[in-house]
N, C-alpha and C. Protein backbone atom coordinates (compact mmCIF):
# COMPACT_ATOMS: atom_id res chain seq x y z
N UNK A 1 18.97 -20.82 28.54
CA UNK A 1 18.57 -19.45 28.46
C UNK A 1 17.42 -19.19 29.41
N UNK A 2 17.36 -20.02 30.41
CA UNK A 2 16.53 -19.51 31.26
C UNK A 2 16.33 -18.73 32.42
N UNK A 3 17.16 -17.94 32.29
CA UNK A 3 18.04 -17.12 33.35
C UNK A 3 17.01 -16.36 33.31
N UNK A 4 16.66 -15.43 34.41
CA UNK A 4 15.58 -14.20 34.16
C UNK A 4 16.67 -13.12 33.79
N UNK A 5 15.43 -12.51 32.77
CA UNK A 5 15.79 -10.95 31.78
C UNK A 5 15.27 -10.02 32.36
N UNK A 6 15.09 -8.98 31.53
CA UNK A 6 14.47 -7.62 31.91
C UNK A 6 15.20 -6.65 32.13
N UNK A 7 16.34 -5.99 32.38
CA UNK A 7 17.20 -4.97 32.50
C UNK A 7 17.27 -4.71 31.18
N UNK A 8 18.04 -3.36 31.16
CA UNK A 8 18.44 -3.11 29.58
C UNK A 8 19.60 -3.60 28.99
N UNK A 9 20.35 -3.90 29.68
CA UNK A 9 21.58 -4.23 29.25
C UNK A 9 21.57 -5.66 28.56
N UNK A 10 20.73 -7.01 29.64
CA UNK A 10 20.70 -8.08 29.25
C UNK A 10 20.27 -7.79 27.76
N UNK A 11 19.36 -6.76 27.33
CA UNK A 11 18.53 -6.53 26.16
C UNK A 11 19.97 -6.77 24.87
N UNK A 12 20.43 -5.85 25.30
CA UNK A 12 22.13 -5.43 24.68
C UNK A 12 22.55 -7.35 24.78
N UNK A 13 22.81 -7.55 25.67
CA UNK A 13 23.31 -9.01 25.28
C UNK A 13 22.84 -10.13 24.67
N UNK A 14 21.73 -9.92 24.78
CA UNK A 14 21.08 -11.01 24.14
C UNK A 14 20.99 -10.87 22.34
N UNK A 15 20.96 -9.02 22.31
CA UNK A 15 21.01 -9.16 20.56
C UNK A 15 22.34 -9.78 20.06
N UNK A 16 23.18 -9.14 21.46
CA UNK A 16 24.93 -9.57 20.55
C UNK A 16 24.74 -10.92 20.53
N UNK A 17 24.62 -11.92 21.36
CA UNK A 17 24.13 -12.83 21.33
C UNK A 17 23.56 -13.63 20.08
N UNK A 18 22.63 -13.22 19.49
CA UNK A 18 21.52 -13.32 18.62
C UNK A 18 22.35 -13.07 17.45
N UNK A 19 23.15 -11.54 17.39
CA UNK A 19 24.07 -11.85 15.99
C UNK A 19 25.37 -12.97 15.78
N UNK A 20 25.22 -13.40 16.82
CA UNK A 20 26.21 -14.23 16.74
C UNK A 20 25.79 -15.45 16.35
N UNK A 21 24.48 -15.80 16.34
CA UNK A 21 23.69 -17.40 16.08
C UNK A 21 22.99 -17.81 16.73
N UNK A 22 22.72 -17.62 18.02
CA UNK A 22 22.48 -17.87 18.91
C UNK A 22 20.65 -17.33 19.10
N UNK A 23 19.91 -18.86 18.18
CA UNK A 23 19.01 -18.88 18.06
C UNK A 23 18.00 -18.67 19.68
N UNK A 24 18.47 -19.31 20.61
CA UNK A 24 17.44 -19.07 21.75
C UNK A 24 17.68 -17.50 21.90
N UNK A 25 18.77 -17.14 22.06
CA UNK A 25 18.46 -15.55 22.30
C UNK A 25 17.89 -15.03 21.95
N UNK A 26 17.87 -15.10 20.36
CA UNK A 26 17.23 -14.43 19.73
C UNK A 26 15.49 -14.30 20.27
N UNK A 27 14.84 -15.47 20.46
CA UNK A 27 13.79 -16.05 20.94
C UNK A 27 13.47 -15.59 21.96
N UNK A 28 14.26 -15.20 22.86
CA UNK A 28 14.50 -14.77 24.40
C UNK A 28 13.88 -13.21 24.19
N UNK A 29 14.73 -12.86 23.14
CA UNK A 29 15.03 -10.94 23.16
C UNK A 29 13.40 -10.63 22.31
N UNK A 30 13.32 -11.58 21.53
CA UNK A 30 11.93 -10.75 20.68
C UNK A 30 10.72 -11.20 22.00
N UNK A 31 10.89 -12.03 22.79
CA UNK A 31 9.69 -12.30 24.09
C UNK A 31 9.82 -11.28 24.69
N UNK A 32 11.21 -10.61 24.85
CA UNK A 32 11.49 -9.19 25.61
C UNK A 32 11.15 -8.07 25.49
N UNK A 33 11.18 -7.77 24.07
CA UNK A 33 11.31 -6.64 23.49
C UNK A 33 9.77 -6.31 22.90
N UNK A 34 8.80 -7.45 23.27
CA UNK A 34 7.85 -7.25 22.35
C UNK A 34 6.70 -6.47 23.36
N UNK A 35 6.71 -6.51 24.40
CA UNK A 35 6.05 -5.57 25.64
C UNK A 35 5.76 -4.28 25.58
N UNK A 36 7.63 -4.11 25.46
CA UNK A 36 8.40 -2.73 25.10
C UNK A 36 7.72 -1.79 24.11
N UNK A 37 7.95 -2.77 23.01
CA UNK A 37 7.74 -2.35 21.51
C UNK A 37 6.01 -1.70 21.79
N UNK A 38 5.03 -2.58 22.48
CA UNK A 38 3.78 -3.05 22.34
C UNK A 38 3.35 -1.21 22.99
N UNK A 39 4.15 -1.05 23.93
CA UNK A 39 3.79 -0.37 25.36
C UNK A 39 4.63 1.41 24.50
N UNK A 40 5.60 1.33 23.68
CA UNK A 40 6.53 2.42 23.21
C UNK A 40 4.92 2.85 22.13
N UNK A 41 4.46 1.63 21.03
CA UNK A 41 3.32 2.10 20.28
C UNK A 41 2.08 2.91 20.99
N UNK A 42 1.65 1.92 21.50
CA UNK A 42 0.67 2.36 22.14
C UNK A 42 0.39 4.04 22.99
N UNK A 43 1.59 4.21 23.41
CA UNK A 43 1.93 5.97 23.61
C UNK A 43 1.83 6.71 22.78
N UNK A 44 1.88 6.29 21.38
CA UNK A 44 2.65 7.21 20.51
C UNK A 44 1.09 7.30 19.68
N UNK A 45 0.17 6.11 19.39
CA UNK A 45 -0.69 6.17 18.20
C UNK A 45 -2.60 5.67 19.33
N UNK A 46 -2.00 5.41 20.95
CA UNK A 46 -3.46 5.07 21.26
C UNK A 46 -3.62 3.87 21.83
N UNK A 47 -4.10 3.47 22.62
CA UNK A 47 -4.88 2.32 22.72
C UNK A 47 -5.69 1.76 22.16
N UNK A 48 -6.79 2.73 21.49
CA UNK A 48 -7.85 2.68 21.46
C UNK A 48 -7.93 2.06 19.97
N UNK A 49 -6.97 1.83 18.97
CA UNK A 49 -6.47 1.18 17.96
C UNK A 49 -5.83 0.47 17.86
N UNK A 50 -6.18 -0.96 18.49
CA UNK A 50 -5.74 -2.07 18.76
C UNK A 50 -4.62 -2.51 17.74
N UNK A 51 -5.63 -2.90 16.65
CA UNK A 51 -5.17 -3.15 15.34
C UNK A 51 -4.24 -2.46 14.71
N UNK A 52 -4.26 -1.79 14.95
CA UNK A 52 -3.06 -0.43 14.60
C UNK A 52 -1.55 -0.55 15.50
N UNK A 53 -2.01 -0.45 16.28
CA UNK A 53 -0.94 -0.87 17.11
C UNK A 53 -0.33 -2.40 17.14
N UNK A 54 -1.01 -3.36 16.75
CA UNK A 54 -0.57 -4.60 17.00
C UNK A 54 0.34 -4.37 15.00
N UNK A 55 -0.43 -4.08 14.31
CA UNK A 55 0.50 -3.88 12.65
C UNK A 55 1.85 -3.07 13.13
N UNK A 56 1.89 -2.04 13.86
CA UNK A 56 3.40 -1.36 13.85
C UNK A 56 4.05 -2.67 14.55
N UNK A 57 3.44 -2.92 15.73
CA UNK A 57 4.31 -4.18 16.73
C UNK A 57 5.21 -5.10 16.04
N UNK A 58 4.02 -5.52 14.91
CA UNK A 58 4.41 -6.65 13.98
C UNK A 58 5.67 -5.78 12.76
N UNK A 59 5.72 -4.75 12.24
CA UNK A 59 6.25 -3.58 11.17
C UNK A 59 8.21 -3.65 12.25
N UNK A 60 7.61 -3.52 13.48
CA UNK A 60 8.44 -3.09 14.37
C UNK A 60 9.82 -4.60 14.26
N UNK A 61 8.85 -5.32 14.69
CA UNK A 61 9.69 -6.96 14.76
C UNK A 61 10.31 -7.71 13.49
N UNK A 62 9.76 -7.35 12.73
CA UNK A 62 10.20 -7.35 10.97
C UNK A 62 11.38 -6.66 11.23
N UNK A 63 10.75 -4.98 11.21
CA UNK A 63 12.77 -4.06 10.91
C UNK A 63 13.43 -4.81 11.74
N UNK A 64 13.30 -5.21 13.11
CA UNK A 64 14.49 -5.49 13.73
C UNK A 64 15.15 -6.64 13.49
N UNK A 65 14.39 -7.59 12.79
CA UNK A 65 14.71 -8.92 12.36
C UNK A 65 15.74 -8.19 10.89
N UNK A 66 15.34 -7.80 10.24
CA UNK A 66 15.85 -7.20 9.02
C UNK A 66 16.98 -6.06 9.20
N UNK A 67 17.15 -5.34 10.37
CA UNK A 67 18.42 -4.70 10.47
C UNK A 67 19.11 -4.87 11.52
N UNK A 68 18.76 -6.40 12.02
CA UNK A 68 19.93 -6.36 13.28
C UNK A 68 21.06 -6.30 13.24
N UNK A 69 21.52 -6.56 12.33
CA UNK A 69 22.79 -7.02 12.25
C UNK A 69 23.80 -5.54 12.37
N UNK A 70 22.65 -4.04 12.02
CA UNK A 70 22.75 -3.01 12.26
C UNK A 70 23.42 -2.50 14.05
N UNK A 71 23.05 -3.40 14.75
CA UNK A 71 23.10 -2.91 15.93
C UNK A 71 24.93 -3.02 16.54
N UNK A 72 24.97 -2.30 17.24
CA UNK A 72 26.28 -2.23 17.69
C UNK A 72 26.34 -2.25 19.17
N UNK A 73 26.66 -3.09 19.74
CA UNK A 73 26.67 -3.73 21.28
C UNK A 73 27.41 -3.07 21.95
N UNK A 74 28.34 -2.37 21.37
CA UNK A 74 28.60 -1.66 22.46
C UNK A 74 28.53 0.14 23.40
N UNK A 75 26.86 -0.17 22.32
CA UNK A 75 26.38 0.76 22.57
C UNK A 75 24.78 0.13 23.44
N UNK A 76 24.20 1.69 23.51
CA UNK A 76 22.65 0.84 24.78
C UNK A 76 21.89 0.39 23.90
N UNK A 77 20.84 -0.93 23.82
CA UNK A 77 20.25 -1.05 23.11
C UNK A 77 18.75 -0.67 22.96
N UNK A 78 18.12 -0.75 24.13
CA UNK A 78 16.84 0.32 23.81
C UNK A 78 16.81 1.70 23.21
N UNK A 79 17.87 2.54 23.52
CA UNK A 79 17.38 3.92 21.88
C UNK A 79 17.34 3.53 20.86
N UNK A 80 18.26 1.89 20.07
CA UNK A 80 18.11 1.50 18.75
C UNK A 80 16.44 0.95 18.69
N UNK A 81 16.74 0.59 19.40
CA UNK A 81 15.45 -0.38 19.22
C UNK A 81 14.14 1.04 19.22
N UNK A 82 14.14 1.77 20.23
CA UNK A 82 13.07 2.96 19.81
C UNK A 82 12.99 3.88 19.28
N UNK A 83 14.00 4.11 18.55
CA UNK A 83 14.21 4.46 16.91
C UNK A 83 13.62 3.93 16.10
N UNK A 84 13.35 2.58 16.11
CA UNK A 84 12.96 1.96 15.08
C UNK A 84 11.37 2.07 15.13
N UNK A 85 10.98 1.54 16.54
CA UNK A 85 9.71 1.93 16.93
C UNK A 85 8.67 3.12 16.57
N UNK A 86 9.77 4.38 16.59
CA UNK A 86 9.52 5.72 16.28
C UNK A 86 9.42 5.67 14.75
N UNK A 87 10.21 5.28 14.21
CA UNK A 87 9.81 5.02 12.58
C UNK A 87 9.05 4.51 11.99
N UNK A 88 8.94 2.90 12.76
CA UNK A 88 7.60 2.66 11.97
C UNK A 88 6.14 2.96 12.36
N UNK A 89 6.42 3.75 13.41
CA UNK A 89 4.80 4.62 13.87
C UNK A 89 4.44 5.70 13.03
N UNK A 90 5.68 6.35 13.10
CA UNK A 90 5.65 7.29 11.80
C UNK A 90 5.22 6.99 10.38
N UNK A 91 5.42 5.93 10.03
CA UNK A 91 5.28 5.23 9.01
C UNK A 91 3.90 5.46 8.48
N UNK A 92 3.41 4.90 9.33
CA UNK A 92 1.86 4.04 9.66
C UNK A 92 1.21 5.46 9.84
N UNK A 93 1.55 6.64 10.40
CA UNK A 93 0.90 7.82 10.60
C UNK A 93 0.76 8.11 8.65
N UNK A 94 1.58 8.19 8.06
CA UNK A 94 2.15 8.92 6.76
C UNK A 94 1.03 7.85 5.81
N UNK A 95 1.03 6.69 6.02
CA UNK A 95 0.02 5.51 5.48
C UNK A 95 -1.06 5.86 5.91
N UNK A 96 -1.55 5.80 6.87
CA UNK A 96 -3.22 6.36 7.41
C UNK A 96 -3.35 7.87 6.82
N UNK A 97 -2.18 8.66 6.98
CA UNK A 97 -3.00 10.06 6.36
C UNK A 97 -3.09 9.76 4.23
N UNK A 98 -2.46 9.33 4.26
CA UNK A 98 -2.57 8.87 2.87
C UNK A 98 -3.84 8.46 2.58
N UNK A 99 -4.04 7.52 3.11
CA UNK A 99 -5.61 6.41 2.79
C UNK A 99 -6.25 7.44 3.08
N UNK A 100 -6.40 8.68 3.83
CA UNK A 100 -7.11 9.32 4.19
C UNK A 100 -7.81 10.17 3.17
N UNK A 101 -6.38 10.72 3.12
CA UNK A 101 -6.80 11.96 2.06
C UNK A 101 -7.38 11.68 0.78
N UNK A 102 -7.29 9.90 0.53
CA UNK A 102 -7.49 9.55 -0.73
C UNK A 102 -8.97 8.86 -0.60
N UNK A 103 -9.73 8.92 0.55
CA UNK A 103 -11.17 7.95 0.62
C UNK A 103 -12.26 9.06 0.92
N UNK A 104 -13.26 9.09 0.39
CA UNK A 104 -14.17 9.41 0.65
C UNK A 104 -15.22 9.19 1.24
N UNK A 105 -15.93 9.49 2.86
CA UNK A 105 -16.86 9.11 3.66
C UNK A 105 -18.20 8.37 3.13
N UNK A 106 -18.73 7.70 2.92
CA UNK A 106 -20.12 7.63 2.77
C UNK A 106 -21.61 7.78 3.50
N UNK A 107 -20.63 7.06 4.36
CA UNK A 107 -21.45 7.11 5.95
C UNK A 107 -22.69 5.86 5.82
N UNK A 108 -23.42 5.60 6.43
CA UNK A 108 -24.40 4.60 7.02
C UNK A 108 -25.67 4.32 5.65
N UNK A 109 -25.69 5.62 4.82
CA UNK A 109 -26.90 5.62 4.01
C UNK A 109 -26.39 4.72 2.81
N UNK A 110 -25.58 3.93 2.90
CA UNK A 110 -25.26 3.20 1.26
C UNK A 110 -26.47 2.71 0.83
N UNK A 111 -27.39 1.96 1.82
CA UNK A 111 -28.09 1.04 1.80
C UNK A 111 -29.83 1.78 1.22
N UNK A 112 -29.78 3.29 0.96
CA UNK A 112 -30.72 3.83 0.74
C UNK A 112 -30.53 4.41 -0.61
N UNK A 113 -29.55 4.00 -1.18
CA UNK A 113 -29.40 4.32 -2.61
C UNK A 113 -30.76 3.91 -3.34
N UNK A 114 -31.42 4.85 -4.21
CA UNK A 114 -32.50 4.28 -4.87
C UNK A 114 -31.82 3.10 -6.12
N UNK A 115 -33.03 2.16 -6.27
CA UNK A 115 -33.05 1.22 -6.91
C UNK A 115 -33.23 1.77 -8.63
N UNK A 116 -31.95 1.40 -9.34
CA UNK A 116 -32.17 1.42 -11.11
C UNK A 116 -32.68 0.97 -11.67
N UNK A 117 -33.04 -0.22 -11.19
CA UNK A 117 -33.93 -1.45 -12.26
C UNK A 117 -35.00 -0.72 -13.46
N UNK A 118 -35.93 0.54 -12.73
CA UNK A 118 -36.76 0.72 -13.74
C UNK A 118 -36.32 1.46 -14.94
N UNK A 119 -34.58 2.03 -14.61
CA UNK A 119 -34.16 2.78 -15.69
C UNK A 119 -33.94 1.93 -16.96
N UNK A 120 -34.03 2.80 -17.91
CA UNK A 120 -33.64 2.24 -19.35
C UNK A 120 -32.21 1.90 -19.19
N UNK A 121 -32.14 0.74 -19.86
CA UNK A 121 -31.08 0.48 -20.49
C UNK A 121 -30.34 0.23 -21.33
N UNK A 122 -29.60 0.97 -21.89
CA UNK A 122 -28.28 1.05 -23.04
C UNK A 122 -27.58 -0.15 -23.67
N UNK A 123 -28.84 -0.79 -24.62
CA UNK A 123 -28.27 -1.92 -25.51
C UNK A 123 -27.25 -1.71 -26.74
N UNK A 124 -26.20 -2.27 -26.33
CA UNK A 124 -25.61 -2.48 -27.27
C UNK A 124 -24.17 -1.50 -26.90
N UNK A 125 -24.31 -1.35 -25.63
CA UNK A 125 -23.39 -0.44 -25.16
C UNK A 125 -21.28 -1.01 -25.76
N UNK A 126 -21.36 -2.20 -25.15
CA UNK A 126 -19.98 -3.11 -25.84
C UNK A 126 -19.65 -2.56 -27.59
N UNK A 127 -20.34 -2.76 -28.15
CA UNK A 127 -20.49 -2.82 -29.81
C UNK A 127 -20.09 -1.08 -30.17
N UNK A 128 -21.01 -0.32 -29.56
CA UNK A 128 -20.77 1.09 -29.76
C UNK A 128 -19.33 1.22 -29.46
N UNK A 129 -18.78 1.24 -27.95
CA UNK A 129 -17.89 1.34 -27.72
C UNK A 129 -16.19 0.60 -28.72
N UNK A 130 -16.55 -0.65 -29.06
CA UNK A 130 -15.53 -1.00 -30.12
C UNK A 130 -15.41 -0.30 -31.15
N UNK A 131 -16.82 0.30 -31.74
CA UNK A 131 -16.54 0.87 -32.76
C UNK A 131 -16.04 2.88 -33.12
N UNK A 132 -16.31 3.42 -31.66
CA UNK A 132 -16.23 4.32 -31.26
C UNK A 132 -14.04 4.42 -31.53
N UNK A 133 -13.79 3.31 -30.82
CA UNK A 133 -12.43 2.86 -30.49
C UNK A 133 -11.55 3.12 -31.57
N UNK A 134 -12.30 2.13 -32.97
CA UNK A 134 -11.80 1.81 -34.01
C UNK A 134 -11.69 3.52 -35.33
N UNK A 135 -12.56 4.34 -34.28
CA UNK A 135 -12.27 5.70 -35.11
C UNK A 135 -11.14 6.28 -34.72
N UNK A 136 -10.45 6.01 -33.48
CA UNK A 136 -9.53 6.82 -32.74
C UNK A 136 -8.53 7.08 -33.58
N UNK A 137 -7.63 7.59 -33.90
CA UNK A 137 -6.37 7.62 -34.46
C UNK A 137 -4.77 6.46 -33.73
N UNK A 138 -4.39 5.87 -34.59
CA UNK A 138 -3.38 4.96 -34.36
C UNK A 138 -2.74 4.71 -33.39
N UNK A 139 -2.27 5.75 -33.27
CA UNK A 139 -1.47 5.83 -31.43
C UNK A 139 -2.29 5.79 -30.37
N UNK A 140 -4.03 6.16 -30.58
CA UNK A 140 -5.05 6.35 -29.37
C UNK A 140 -5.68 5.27 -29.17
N UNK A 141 -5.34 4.40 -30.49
CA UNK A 141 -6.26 3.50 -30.38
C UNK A 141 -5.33 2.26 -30.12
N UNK A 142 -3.82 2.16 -30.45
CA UNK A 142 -3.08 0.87 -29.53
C UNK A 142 -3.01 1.30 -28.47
N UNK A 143 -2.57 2.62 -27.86
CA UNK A 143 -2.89 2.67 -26.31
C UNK A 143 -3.97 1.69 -25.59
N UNK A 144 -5.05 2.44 -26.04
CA UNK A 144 -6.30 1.66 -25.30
C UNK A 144 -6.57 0.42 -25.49
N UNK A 145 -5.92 -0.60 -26.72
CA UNK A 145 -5.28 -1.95 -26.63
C UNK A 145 -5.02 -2.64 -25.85
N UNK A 146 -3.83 -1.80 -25.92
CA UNK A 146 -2.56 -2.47 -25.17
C UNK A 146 -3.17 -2.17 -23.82
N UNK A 147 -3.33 -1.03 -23.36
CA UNK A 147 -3.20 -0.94 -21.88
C UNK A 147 -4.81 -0.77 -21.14
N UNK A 148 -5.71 -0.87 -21.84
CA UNK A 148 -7.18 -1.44 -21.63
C UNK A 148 -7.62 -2.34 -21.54
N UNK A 149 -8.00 -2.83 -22.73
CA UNK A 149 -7.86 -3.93 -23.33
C UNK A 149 -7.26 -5.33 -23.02
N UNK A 150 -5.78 -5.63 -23.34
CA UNK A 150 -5.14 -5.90 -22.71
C UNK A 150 -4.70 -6.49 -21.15
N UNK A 151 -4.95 -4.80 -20.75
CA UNK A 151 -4.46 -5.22 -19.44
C UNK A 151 -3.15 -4.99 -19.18
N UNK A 152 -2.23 -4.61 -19.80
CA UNK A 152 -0.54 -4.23 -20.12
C UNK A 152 -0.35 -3.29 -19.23
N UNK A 153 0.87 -3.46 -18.26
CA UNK A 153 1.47 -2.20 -17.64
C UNK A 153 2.15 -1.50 -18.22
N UNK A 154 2.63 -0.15 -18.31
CA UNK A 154 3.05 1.06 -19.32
C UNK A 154 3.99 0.25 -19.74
N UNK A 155 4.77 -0.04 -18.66
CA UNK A 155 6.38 -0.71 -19.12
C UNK A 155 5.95 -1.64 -20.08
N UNK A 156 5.28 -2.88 -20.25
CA UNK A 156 5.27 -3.86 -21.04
C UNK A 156 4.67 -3.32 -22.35
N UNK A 157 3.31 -2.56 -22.45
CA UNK A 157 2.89 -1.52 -23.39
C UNK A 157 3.90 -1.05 -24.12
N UNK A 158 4.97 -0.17 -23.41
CA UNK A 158 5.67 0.40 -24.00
C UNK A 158 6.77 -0.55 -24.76
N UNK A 159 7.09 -1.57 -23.93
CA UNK A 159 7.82 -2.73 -24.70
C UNK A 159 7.86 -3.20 -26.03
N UNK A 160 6.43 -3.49 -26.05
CA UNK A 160 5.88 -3.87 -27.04
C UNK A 160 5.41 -3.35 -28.13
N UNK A 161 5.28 -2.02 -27.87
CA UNK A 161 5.10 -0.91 -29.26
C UNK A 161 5.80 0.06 -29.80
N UNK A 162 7.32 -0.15 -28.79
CA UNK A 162 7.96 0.75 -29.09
C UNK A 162 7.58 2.25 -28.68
N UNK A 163 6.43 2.43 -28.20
CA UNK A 163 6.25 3.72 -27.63
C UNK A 163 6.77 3.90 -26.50
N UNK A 164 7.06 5.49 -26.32
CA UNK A 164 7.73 5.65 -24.64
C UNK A 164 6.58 5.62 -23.81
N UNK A 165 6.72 4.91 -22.47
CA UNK A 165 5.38 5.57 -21.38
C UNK A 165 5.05 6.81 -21.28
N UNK A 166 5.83 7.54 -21.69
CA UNK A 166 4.81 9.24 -21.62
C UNK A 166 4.36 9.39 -22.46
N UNK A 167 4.49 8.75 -23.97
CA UNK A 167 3.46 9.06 -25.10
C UNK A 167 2.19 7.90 -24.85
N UNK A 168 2.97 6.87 -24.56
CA UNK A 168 1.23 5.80 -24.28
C UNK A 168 0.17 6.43 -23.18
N UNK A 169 0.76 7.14 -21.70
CA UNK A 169 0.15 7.52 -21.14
C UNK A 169 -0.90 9.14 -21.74
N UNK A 170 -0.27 9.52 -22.85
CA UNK A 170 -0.58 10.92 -23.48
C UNK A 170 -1.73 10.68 -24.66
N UNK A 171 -1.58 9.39 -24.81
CA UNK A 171 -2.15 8.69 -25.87
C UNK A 171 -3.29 8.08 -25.31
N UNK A 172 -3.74 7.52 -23.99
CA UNK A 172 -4.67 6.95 -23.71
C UNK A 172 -5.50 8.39 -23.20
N UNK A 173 -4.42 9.02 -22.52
CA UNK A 173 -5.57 9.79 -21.78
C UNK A 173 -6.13 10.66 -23.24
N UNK A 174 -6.02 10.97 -24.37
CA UNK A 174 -6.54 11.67 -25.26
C UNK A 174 -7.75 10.65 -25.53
N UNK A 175 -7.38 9.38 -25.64
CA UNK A 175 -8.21 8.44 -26.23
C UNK A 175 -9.38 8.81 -25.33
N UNK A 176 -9.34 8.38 -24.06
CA UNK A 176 -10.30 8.55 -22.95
C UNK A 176 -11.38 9.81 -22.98
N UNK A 177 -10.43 10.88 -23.22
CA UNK A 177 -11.07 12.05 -23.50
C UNK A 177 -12.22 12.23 -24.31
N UNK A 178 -11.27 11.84 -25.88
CA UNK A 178 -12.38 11.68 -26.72
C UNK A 178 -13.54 10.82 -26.73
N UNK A 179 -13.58 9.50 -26.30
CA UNK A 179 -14.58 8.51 -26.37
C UNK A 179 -15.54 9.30 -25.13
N UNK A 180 -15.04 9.50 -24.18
CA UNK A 180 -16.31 10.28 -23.04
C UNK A 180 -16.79 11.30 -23.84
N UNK A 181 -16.45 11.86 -24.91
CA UNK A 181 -17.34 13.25 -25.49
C UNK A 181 -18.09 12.23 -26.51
N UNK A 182 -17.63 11.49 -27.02
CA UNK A 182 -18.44 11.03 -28.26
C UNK A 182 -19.64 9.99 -27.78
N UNK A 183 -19.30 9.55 -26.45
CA UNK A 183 -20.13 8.54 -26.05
C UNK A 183 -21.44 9.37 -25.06
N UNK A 184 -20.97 10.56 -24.56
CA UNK A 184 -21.88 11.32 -23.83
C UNK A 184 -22.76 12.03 -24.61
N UNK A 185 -22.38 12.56 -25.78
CA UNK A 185 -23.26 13.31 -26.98
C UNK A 185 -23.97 12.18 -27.55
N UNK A 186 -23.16 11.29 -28.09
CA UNK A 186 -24.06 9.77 -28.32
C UNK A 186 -25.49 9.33 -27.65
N UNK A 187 -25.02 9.56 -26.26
CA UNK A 187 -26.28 8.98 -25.40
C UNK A 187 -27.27 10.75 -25.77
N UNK A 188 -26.57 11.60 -25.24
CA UNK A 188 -27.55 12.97 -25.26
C UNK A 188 -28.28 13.11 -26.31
N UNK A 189 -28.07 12.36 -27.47
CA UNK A 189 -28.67 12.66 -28.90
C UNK A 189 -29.84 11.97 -28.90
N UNK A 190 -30.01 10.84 -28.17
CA UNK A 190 -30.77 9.44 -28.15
C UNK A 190 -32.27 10.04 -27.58
């Protein structure tokens, strides 16, 4: 396989190639394709996000490993291949605006947070709280058990108590509710 590459077509042969078994090709085509791939990102999301670009590269070489078998040779193979490219940039756009919308800035001042030490502190905070718990009503109070407590995902929660996940989830969040009023008037009374 040491023939020189680089056209598009060889690209096309080497996958048919590659679905056929033909482990060096395969080897051949991802040395090929990974330039491509590197050089198709980089247009689309920046240079200037290395890291970003090298995760789709890597997102990119995965799908194609995972849907080659998708490809059809006797068609061109670079639009498949930058299709795919195009998707998982897209991807990664839909993931970054996500993280986005969901983080909040802090900026540089973390480090100027004033110091608590001289505040009072709330002995016996554990103890209150169990017993706060133990007033809840039946269903509010295995919720926060099971899935506090615990540690239980709804599904297993719900497994296990026979409750549906929309009543355990209806059930904790009441629980929650109540203990923040009883525990906030608690402290306000003090």
């Amino acid at each position: 396989m040491g023939e020189p590459k680089g056209n598009k077509a060889d690209l096309g042969l080497l996958m048919e190639r590659a679905q056929g078994g033909d482990e060096a090709a395969y080897l051949q085509l991802l040395r090929e394709i990974s330039p491509i791939i590197r050089n198709a990102v980089r247009r689309k999301i920046g240079s200037s996000q290395y890291a970003d670009v090298e995760d789709v590269v890597q997102d990119v070489l995965v799908s194609v490993h995972a849907v080659r078998a998708t490809y059809d040779p006797s068609r061109s193979f670079l639009p498949w291949l930058l299709t795919i490219v195009h998707h998982r940039t897209v991807d990664r756009f839909r993931k970054s605006a996500k993280i986005s919308a969901n983080e909040t800035y802090i900026g540089a001042d973390l480090e100027d947070f004033p110091d608590h030490a001289d505040e009072p502190q709330i002995v016996g905070d554990d103890e209150m709280l169990r017993r706060e718990i133990e007033t809840l009503p039946s269903s509010q109070r295995r919720a926060v058990h099971l899935l506090k407590l615990r540690g239980m995902s709804l599904k297993e929660a719900a497994s296990e108590s026979g409750i549906t996940v929309t009543n355990l989830k209806v059930s904790l969040h009441r629980a929650i509710k109540t203990l923040r009023k009883r525990i906030v008037t608690d402290r306000d009374s003090r």
